[in-house]
N, C-alpha and C. Protein backbone atom coordinates (compact mmCIF):
# COMPACT_ATOMS: atom_id res chain seq x y z
N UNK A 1 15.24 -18.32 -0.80
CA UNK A 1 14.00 -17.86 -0.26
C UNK A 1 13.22 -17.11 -1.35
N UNK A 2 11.92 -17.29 -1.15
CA UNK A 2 10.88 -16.78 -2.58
C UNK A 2 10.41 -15.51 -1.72
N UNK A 3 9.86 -14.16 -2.34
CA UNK A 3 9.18 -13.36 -2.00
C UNK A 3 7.95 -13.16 -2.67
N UNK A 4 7.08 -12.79 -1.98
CA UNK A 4 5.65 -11.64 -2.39
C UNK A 4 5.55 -10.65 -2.22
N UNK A 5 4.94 -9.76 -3.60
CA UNK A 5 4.61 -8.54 -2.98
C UNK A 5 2.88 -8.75 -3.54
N UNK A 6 2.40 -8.00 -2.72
CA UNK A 6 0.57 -8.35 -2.67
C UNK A 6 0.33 -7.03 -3.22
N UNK A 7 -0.86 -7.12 -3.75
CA UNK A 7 -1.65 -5.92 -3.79
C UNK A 7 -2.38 -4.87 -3.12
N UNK A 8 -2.12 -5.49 -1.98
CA UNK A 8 -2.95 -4.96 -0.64
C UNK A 8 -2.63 -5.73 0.38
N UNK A 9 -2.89 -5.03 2.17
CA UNK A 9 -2.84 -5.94 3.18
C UNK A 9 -3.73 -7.13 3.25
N UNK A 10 -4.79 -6.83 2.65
CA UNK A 10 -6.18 -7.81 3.11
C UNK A 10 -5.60 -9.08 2.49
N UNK A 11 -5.21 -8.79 0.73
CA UNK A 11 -4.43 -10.27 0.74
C UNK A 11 -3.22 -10.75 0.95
N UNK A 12 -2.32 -10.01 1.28
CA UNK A 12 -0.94 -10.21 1.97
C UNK A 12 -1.50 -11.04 3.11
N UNK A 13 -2.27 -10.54 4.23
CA UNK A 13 -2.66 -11.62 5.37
C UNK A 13 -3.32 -13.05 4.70
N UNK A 14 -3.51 -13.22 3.39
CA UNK A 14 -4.34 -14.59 3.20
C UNK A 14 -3.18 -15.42 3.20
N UNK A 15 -2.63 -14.79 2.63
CA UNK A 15 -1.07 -15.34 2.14
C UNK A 15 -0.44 -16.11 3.13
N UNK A 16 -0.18 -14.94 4.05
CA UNK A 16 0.61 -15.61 5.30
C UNK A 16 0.05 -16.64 6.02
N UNK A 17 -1.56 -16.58 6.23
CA UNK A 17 -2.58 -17.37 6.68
C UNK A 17 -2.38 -18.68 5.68
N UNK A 18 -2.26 -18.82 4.44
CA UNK A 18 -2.06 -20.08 3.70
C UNK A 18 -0.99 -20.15 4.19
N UNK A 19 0.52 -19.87 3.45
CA UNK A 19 1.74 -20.12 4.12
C UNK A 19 1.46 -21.38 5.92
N UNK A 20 1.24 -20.61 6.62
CA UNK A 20 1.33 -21.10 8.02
C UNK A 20 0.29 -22.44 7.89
N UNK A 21 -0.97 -22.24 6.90
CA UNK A 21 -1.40 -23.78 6.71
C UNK A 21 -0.71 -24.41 6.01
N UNK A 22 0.02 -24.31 5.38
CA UNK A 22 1.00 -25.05 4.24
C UNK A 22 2.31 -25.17 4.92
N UNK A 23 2.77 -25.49 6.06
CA UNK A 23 3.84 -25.09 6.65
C UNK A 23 4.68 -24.50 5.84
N UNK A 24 4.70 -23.86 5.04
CA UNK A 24 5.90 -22.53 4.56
C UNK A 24 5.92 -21.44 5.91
N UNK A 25 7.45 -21.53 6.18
CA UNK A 25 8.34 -20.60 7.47
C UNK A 25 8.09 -19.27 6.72
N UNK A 26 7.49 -18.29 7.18
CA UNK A 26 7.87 -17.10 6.73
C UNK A 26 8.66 -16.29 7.89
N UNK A 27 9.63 -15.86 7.81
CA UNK A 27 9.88 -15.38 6.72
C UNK A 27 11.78 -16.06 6.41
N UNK A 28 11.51 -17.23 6.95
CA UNK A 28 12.29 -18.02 6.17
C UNK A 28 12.63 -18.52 4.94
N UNK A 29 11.70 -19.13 4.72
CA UNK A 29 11.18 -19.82 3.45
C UNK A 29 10.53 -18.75 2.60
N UNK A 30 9.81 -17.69 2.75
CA UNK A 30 8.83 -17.03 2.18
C UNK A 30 8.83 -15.49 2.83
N UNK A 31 9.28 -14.71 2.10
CA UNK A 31 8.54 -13.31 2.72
C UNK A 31 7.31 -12.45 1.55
N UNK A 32 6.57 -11.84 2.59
CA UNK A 32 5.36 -11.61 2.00
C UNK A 32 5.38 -10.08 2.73
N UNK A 33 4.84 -8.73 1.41
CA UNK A 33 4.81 -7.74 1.96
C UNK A 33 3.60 -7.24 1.00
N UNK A 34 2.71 -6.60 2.07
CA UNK A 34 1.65 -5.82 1.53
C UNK A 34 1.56 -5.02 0.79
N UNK A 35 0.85 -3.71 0.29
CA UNK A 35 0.58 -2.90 -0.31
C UNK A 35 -0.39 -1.77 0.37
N UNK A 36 -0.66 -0.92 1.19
CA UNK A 36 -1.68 -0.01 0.74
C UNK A 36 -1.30 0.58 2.43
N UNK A 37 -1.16 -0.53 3.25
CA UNK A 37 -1.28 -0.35 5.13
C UNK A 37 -2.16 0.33 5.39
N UNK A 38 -3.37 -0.30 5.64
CA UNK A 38 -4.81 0.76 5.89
C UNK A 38 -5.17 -0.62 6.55
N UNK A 39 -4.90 -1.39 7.02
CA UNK A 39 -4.90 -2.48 8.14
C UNK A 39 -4.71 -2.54 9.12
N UNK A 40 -4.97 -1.97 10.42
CA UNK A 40 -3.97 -1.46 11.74
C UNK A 40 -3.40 -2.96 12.51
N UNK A 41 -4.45 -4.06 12.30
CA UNK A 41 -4.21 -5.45 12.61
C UNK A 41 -3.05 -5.92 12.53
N UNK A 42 -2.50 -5.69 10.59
CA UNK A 42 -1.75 -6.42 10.42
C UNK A 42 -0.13 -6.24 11.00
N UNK A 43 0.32 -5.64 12.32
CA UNK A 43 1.04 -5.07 13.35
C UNK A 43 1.22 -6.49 14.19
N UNK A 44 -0.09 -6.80 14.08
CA UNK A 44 -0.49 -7.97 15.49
C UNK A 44 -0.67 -9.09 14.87
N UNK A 45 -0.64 -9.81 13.67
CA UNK A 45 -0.03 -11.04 13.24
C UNK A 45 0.37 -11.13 13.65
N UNK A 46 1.10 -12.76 12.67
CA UNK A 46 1.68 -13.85 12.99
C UNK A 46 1.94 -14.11 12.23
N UNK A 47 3.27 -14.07 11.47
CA UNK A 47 4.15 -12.98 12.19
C UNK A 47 3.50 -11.50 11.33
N UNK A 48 4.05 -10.56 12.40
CA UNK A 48 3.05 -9.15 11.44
C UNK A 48 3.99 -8.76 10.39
N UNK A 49 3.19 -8.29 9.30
CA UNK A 49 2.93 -7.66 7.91
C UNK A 49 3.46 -6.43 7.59
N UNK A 50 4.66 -6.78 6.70
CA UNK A 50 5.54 -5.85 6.22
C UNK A 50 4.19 -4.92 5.07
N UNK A 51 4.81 -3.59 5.64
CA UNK A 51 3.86 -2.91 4.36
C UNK A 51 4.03 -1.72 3.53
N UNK A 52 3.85 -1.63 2.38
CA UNK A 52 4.09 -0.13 1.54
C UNK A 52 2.61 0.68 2.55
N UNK A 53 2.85 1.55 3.19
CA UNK A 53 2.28 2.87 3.44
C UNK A 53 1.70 3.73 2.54
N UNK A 54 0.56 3.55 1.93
CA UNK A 54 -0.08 4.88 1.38
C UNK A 54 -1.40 5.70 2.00
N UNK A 55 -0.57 6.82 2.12
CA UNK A 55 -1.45 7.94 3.50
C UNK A 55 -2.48 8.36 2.37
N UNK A 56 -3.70 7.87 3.22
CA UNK A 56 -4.83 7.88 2.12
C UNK A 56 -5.34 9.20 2.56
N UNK A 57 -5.50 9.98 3.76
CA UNK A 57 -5.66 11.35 4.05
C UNK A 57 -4.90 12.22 2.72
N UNK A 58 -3.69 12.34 2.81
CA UNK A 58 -2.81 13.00 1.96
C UNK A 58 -3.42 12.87 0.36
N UNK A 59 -3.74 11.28 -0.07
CA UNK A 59 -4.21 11.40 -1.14
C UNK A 59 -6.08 12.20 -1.03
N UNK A 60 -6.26 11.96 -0.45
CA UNK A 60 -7.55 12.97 -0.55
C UNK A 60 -7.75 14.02 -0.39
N UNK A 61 -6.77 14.43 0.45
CA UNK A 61 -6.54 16.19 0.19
C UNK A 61 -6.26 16.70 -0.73
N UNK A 62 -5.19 15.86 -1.52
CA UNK A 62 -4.54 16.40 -2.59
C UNK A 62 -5.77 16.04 -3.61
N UNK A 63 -6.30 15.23 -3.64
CA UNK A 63 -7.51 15.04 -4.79
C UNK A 63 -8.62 16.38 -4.76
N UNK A 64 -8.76 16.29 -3.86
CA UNK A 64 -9.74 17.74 -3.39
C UNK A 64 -9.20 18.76 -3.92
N UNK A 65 -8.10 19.06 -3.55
CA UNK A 65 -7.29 20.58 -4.21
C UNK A 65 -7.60 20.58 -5.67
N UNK A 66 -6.68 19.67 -5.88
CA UNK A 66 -6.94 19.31 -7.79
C UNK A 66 -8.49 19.80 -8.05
N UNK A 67 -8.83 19.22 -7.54
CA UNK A 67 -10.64 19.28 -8.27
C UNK A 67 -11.15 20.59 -7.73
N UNK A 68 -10.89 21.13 -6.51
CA UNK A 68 -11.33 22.91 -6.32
C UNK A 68 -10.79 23.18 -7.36
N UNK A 69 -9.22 23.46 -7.83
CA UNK A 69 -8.46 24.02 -8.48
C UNK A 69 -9.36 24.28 -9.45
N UNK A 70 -9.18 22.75 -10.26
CA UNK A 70 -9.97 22.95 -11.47
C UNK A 70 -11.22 23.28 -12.05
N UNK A 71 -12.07 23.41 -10.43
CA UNK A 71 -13.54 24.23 -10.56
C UNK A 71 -13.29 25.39 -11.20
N UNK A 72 -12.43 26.10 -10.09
CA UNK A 72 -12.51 27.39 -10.02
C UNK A 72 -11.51 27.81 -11.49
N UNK A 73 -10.71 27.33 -12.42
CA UNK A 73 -10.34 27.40 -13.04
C UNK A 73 -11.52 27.98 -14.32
N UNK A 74 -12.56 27.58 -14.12
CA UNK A 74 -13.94 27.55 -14.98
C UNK A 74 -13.84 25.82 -15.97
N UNK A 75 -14.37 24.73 -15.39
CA UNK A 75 -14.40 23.96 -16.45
C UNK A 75 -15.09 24.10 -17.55
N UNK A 76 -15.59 24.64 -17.67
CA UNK A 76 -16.67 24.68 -18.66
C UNK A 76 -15.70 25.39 -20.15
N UNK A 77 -14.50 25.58 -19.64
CA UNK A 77 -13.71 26.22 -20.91
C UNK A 77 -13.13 25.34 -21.46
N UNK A 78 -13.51 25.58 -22.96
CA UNK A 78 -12.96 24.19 -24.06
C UNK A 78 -11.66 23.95 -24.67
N UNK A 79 -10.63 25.00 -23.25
CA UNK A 79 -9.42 24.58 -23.91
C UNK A 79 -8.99 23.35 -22.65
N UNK A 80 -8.04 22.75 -23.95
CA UNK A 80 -7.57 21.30 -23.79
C UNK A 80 -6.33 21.34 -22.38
N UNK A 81 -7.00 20.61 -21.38
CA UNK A 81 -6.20 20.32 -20.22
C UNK A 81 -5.07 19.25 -20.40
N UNK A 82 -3.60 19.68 -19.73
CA UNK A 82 -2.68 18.71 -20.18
C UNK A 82 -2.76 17.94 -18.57
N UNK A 83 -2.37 16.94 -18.53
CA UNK A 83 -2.57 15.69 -17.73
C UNK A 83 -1.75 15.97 -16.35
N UNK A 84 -2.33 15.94 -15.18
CA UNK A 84 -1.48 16.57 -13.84
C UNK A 84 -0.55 15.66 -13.23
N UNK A 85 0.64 15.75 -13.19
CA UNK A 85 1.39 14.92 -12.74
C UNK A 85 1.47 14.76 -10.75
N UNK A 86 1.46 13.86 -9.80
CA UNK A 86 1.36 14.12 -8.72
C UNK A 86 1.71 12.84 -7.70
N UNK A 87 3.26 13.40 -7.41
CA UNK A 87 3.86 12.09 -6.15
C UNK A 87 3.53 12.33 -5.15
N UNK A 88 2.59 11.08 -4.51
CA UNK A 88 2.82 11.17 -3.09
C UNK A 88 3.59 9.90 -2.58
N UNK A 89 4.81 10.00 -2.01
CA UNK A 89 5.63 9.19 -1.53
C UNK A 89 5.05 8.59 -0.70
N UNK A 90 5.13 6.93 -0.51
CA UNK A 90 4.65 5.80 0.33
C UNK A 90 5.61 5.73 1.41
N UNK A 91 5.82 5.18 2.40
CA UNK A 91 6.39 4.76 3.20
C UNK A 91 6.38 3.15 3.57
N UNK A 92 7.83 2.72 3.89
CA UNK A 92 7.90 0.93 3.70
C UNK A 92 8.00 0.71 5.50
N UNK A 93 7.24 0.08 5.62
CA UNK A 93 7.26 -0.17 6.89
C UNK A 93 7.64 -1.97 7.11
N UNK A 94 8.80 -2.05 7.62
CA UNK A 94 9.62 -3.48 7.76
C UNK A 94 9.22 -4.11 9.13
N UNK A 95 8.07 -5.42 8.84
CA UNK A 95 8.03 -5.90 10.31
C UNK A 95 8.83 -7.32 10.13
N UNK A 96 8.15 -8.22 10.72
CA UNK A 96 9.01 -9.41 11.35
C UNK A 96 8.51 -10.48 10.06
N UNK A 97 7.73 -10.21 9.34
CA UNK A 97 7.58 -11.45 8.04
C UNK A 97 8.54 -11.23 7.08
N UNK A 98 9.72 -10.43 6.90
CA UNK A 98 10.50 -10.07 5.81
C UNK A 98 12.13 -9.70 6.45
N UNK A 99 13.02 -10.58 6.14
CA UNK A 99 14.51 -10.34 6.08
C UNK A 99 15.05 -9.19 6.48
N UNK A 100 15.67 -8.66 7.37
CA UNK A 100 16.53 -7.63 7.39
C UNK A 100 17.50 -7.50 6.71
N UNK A 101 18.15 -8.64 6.13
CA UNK A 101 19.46 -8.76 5.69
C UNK A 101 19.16 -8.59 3.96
């Protein structure tokens, strides 16, 4: 069995949408898993869309902080900023287009 991983849901669903015109079985023949889950749809495929979770709230809060931070820090000062490191953990959400096993 071959896998995908997509760059996003929007084309993970083209995928599966070709697949099912191409008779490729997913997730027999083929499993296909998204990227981003900011799709609420892709639940309600056919078959629905395995997906990496990234909580785009979380990333914008945290972008916001950063950038108050660094207002209030005074940008306007010409010493040299070292580069901010910052995980926000995704979540894999396993539906019915991808193997359990």
């Amino acid at each position: 069995m071959d896998s995908i991983f997509v760059g996003n849901d929007q084309m993970a669903l083209s995928v599966l949408q070709t697949a099912w015109e191409t008779d490729i079985k997913v997730p027999d023949d083929l499993a296909v898993i998204g990227f981003d889950g900011i799709i609420p749809e892709a639940e309600f495929y056919s078959p629905p869309l395995s997906t990496i979770y990234q909580n785009q709230d979380e990333i914008g809060r945290t972008a916001v902080q950063v950038l108050t931070r660094l207002v209030d820090e005074d940008i306007n000062d010409a010493q040299e900023r070292k580069p901010i490191h910052i995980s926000i953990n995704p979540d894999l959400i396993v539906r019915q287009n991808t193997p359990t096993a």
